[in-house]
PDB file of N, CA and C in Angstrom:
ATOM      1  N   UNK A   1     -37.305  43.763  21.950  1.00  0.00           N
ATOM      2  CA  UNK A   1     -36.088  43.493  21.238  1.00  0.00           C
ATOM      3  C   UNK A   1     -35.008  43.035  22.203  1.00  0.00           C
ATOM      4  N   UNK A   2     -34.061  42.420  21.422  1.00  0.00           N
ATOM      5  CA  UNK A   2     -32.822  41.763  22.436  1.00  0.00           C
ATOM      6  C   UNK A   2     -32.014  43.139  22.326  1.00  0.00           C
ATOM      7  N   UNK A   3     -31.478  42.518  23.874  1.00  0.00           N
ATOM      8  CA  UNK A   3     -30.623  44.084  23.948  1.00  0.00           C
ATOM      9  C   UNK A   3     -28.805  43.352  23.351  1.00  0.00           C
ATOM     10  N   UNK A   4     -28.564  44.667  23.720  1.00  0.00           N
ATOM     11  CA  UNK A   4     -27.126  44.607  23.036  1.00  0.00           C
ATOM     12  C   UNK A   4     -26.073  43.234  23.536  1.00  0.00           C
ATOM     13  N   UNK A   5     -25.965  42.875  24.904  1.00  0.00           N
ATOM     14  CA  UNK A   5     -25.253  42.145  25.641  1.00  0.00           C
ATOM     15  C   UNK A   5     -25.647  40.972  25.144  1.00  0.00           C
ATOM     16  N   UNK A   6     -27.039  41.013  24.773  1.00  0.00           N
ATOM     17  CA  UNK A   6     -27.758  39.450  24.435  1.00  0.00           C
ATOM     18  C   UNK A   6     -26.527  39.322  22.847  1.00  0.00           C
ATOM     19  N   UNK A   7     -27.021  40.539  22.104  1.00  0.00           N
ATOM     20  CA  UNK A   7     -26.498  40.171  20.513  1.00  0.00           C
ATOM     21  C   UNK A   7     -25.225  39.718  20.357  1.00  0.00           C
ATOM     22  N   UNK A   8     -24.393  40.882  21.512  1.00  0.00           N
ATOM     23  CA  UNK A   8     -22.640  40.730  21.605  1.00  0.00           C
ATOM     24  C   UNK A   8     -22.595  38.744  22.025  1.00  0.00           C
ATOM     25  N   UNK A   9     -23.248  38.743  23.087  1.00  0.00           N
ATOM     26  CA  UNK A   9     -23.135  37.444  23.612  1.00  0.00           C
ATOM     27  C   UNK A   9     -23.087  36.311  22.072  1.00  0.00           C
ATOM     28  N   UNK A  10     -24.247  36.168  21.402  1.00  0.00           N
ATOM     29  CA  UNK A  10     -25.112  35.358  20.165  1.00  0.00           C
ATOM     30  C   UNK A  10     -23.819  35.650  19.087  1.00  0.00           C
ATOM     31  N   UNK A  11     -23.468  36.653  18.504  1.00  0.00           N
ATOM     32  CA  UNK A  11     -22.374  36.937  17.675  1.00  0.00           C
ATOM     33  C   UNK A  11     -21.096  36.399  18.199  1.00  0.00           C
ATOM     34  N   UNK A  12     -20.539  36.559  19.389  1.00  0.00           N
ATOM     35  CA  UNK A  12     -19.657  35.722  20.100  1.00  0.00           C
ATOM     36  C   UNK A  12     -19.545  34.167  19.780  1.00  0.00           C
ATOM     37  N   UNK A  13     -20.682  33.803  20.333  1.00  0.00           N
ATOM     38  CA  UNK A  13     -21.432  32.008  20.239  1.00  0.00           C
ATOM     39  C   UNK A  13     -20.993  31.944  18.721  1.00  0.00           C
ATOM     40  N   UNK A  14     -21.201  32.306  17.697  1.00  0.00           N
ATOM     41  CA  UNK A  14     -21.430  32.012  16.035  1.00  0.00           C
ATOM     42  C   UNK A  14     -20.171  32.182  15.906  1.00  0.00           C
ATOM     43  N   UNK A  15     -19.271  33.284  16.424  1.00  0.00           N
ATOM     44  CA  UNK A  15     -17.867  33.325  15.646  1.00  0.00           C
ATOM     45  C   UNK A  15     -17.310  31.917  16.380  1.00  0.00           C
ATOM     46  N   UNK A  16     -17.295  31.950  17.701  1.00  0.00           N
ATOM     47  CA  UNK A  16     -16.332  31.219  17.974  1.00  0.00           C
ATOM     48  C   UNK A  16     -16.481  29.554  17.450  1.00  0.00           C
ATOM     49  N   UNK A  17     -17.858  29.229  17.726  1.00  0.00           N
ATOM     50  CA  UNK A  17     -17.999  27.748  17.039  1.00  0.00           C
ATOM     51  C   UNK A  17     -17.556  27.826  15.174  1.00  0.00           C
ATOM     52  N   UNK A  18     -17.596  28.995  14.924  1.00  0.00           N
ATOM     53  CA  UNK A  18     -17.147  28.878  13.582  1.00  0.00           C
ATOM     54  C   UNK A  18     -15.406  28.488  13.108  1.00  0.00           C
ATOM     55  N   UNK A  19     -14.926  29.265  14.370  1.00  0.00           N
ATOM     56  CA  UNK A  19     -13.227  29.292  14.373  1.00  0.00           C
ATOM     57  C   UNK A  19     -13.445  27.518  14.789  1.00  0.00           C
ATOM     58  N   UNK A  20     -14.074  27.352  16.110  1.00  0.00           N
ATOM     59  CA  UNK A  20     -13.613  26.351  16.525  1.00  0.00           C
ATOM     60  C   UNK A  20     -14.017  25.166  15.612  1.00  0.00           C
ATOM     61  N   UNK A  21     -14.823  25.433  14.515  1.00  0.00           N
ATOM     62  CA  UNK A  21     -15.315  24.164  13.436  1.00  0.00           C
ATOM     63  C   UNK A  21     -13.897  24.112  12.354  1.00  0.00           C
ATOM     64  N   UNK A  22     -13.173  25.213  12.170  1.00  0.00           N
ATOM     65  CA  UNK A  22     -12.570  25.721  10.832  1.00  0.00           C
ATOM     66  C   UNK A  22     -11.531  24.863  11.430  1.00  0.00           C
ATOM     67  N   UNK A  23     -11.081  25.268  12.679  1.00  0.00           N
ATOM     68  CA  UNK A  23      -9.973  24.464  13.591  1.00  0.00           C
ATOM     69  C   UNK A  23      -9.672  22.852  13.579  1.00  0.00           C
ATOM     70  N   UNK A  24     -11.155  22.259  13.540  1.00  0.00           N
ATOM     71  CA  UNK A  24     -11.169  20.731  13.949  1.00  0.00           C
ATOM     72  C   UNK A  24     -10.613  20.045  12.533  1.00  0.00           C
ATOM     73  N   UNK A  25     -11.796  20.768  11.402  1.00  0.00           N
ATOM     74  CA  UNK A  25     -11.657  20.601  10.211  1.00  0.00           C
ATOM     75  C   UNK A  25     -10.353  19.583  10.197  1.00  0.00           C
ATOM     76  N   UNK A  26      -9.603  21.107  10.296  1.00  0.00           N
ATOM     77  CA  UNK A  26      -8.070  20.912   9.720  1.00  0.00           C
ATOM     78  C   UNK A  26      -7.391  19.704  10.572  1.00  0.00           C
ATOM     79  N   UNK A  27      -7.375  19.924  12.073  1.00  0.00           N
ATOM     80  CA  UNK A  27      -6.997  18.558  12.387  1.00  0.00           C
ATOM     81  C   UNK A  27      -7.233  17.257  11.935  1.00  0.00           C
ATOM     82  N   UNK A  28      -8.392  17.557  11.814  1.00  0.00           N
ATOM     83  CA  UNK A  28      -9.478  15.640  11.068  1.00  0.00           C
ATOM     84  C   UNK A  28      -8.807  15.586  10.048  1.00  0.00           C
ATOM     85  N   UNK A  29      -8.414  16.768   9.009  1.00  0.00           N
ATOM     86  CA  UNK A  29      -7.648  16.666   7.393  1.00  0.00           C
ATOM     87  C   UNK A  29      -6.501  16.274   7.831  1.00  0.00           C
ATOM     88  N   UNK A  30      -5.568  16.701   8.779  1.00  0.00           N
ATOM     89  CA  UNK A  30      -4.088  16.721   8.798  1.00  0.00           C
ATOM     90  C   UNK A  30      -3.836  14.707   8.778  1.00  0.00           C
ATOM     91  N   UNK A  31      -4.522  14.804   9.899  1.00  0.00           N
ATOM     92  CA  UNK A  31      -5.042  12.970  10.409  1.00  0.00           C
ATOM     93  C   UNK A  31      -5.334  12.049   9.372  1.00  0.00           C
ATOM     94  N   UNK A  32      -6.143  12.297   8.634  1.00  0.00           N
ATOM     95  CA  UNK A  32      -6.775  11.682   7.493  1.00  0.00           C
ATOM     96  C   UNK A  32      -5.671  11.743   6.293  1.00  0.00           C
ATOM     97  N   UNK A  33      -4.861  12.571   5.958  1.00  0.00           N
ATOM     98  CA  UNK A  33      -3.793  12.834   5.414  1.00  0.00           C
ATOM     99  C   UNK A  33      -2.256  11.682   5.483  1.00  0.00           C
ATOM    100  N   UNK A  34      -2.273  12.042   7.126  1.00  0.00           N
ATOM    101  CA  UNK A  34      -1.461  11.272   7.721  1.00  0.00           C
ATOM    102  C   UNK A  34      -1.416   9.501   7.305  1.00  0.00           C
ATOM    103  N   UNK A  35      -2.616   9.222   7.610  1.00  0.00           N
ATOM    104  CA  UNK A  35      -3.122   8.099   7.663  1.00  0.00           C
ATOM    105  C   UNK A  35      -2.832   7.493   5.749  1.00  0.00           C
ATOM    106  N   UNK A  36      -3.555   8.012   5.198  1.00  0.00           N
ATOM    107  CA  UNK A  36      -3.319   8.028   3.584  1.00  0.00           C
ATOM    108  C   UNK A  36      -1.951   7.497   3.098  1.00  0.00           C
ATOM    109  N   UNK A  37      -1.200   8.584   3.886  1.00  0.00           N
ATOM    110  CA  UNK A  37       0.615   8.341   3.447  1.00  0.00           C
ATOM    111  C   UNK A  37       1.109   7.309   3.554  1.00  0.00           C
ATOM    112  N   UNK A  38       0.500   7.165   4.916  1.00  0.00           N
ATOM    113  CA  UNK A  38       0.885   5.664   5.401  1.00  0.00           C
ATOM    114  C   UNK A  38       0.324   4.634   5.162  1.00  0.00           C
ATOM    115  N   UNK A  39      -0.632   4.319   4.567  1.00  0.00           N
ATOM    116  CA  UNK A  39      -0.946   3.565   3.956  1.00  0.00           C
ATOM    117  C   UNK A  39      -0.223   3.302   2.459  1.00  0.00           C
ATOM    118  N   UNK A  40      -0.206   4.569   1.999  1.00  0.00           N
ATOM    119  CA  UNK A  40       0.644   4.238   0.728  1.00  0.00           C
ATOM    120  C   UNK A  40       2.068   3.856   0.650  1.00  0.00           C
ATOM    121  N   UNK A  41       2.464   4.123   1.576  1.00  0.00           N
ATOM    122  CA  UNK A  41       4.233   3.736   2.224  1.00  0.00           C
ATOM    123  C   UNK A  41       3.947   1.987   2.448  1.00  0.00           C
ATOM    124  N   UNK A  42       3.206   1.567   3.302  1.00  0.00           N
ATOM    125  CA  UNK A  42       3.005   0.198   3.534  1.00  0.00           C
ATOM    126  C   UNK A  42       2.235  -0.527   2.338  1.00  0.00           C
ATOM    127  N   UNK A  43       1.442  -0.094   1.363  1.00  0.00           N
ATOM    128  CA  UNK A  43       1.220  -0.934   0.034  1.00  0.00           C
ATOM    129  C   UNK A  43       2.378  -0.747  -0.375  1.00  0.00           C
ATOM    130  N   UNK A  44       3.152   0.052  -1.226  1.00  0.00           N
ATOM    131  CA  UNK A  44       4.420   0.001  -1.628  1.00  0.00           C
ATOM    132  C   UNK A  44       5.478  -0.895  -1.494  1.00  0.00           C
ATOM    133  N   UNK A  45       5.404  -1.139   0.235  1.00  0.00           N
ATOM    134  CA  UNK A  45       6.834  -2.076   0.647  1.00  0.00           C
ATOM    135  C   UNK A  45       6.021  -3.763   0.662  1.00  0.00           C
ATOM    136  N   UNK A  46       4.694  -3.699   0.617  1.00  0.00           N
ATOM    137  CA  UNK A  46       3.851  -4.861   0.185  1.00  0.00           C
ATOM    138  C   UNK A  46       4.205  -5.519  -1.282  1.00  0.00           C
ATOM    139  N   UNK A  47       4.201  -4.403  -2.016  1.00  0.00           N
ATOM    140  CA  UNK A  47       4.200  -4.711  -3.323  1.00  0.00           C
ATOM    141  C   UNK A  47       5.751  -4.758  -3.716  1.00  0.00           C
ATOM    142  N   UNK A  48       6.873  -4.073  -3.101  1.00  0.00           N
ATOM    143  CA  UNK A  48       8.202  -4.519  -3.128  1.00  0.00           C
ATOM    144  C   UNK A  48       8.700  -6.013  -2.876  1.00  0.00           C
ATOM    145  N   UNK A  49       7.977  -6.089  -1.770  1.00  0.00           N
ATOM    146  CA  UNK A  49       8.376  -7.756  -1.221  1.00  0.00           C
ATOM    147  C   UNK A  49       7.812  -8.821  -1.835  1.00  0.00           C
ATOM    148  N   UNK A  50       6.322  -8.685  -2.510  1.00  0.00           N
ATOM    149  CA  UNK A  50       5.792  -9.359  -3.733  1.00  0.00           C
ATOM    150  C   UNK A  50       6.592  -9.630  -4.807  1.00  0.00           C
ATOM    151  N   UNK A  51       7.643  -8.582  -5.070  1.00  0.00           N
ATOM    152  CA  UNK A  51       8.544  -8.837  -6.016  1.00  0.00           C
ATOM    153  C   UNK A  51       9.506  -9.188  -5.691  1.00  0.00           C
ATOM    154  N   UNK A  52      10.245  -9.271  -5.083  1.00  0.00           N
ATOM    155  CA  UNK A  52      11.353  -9.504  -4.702  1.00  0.00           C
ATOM    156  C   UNK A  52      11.133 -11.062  -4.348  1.00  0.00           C
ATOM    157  N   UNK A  53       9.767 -11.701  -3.947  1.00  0.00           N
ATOM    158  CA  UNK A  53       9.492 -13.035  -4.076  1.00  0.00           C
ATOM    159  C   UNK A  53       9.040 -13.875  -5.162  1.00  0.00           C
ATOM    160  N   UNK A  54       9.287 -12.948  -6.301  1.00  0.00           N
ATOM    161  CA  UNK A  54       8.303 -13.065  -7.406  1.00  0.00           C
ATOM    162  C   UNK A  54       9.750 -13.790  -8.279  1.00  0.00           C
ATOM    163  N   UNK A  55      11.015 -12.733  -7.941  1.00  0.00           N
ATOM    164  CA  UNK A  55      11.989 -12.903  -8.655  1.00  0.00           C
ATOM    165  C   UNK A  55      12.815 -14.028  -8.000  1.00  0.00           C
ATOM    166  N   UNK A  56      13.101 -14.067  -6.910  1.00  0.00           N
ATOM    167  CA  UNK A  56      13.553 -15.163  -6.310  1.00  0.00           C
ATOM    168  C   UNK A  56      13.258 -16.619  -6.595  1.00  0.00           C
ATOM    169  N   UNK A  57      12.393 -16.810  -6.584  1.00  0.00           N
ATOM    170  CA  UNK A  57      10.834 -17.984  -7.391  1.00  0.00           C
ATOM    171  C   UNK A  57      11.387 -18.074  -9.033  1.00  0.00           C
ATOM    172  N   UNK A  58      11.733 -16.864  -9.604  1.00  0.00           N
ATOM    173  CA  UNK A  58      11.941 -17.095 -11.230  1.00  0.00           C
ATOM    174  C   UNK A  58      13.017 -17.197 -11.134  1.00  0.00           C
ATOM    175  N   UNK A  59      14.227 -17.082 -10.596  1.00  0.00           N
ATOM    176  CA  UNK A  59      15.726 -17.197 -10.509  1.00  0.00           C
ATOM    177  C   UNK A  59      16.233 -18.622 -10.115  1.00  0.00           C
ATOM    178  N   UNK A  60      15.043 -19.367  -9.048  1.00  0.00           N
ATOM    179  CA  UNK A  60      15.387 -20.463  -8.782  1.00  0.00           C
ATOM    180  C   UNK A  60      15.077 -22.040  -9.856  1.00  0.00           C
ATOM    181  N   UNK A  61      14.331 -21.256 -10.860  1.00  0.00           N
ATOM    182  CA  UNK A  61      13.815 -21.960 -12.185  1.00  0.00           C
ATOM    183  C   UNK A  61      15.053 -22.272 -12.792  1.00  0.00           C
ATOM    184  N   UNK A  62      15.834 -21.252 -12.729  1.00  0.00           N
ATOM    185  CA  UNK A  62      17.442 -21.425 -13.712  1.00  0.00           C
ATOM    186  C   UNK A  62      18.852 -22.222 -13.093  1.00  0.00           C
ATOM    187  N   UNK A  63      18.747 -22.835 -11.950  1.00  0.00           N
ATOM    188  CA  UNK A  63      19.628 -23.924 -11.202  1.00  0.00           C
ATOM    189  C   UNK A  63      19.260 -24.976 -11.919  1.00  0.00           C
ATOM    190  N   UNK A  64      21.071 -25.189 -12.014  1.00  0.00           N
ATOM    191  CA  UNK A  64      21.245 -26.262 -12.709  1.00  0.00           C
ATOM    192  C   UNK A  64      20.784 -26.312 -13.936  1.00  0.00           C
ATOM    193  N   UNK A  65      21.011 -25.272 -14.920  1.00  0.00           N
ATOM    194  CA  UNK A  65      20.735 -25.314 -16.017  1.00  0.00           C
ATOM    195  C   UNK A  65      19.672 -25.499 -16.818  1.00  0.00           C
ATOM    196  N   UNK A  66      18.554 -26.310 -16.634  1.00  0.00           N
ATOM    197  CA  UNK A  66      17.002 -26.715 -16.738  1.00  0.00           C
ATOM    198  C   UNK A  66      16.258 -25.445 -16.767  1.00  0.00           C
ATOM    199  N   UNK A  67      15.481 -24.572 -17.187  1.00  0.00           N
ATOM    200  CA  UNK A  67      14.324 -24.194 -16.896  1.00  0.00           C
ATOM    201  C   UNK A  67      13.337 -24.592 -16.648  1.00  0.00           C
ATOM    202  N   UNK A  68      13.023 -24.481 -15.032  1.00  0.00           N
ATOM    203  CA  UNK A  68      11.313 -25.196 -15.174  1.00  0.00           C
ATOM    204  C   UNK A  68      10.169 -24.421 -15.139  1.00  0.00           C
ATOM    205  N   UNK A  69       9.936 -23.132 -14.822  1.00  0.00           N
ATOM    206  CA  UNK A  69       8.810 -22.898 -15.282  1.00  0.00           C
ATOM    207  C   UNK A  69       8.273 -22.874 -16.797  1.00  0.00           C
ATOM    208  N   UNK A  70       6.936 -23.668 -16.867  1.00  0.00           N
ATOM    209  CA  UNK A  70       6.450 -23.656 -18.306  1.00  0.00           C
ATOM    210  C   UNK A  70       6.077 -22.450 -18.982  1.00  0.00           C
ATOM    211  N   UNK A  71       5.934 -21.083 -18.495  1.00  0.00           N
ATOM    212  CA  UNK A  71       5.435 -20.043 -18.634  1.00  0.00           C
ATOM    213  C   UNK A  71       6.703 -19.656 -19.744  1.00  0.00           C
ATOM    214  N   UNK A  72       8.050 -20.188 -19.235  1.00  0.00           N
ATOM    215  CA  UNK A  72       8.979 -19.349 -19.648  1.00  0.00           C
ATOM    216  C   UNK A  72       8.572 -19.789 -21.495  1.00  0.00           C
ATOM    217  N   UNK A  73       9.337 -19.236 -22.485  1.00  0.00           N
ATOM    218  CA  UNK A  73       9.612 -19.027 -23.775  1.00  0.00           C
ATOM    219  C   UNK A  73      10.745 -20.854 -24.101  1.00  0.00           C
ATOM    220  N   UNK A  74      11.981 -20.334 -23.040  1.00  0.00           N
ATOM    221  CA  UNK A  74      12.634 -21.252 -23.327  1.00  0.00           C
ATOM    222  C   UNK A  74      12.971 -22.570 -22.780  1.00  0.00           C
ATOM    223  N   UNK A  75      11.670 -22.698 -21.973  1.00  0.00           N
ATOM    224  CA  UNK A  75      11.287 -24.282 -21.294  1.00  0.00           C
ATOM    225  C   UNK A  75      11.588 -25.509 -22.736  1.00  0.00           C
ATOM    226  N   UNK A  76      11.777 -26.647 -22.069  1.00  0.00           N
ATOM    227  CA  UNK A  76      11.953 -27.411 -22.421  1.00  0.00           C
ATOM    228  C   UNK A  76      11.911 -28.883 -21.948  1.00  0.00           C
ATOM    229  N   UNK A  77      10.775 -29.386 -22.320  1.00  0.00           N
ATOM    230  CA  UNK A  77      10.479 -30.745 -21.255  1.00  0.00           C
ATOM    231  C   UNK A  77      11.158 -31.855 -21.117  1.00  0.00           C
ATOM    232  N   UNK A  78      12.012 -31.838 -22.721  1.00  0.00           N
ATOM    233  CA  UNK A  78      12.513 -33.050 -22.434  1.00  0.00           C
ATOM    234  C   UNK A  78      13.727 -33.078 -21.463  1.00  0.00           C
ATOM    235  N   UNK A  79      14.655 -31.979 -21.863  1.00  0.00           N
ATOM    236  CA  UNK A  79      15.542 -31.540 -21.023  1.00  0.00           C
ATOM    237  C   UNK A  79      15.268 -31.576 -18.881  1.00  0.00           C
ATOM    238  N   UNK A  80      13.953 -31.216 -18.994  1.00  0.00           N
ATOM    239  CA  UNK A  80      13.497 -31.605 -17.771  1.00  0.00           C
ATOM    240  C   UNK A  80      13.083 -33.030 -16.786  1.00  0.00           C
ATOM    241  N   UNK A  81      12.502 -33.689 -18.068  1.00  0.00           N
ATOM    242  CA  UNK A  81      12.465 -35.085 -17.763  1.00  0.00           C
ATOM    243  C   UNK A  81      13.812 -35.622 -17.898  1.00  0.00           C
ATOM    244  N   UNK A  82      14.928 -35.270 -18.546  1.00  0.00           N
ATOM    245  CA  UNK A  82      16.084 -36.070 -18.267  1.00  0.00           C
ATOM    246  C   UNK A  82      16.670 -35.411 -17.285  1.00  0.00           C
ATOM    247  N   UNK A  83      16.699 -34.639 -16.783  1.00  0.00           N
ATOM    248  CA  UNK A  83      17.341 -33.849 -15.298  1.00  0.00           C
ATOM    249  C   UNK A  83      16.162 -34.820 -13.898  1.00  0.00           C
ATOM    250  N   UNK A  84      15.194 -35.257 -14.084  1.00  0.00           N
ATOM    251  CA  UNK A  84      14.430 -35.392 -13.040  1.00  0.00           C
ATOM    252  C   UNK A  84      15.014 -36.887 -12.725  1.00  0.00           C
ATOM    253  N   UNK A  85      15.352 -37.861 -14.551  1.00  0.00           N
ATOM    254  CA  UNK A  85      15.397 -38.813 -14.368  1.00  0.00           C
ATOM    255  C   UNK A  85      17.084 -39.284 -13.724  1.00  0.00           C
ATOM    256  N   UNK A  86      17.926 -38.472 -14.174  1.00  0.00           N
ATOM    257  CA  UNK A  86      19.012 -38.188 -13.614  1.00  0.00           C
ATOM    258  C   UNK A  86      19.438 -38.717 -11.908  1.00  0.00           C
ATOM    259  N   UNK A  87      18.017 -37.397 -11.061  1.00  0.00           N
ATOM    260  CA  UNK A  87      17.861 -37.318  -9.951  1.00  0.00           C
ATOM    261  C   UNK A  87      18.131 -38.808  -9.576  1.00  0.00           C
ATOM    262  N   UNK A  88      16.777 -39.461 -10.286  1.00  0.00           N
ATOM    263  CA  UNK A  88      15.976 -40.952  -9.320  1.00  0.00           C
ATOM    264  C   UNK A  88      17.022 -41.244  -9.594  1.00  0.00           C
ATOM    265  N   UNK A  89      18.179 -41.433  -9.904  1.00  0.00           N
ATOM    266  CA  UNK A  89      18.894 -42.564 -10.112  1.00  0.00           C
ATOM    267  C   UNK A  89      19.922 -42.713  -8.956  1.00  0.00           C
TER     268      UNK A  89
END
């Protein structure tokens, strides 16, 4: 049989890799956590500036009175072709 010093030793070995697994765990989580946030902070200000170019783009449709995107409701082509023809002149 193993003597006592052997077991104390073996029970030692098991706790401590156990603390020291429970330990890492949490670092790798804290990290992985970290990382997450920040990612969601930087899609966010991705998707802010998407808009904010989105609206700029639809605001510049309404100069000079004309609407030109066709998407809009209250487009109007002819009104557009006489603003374009306006221009050439």
């Amino acid at each position: 049989m193993a003597s006592s010093t052997v077991n104390v030793v073996r029970y030692t070995a098991l706790l401590s890799g156990v603390v020291f697994g429970v330990a890492h765990r949490r670092t790798l989580q804290n990290e992985h956590n970290e990382q997450k946030k920040n990612h969601a902070v930087h899609e966010r200000e991705h998707l802010i500036t998407q808009a904010k170019e989105a609206w700029k783009k639809k605001q510049e449709g309404f100069k000079g009175g004309v609407i030109t995107d066709p998407e809009d409701p209250r487009f109007d082509l002819e009104k557009l072709i006489a603003k374009w023809e306006s221009e050439s002149k």
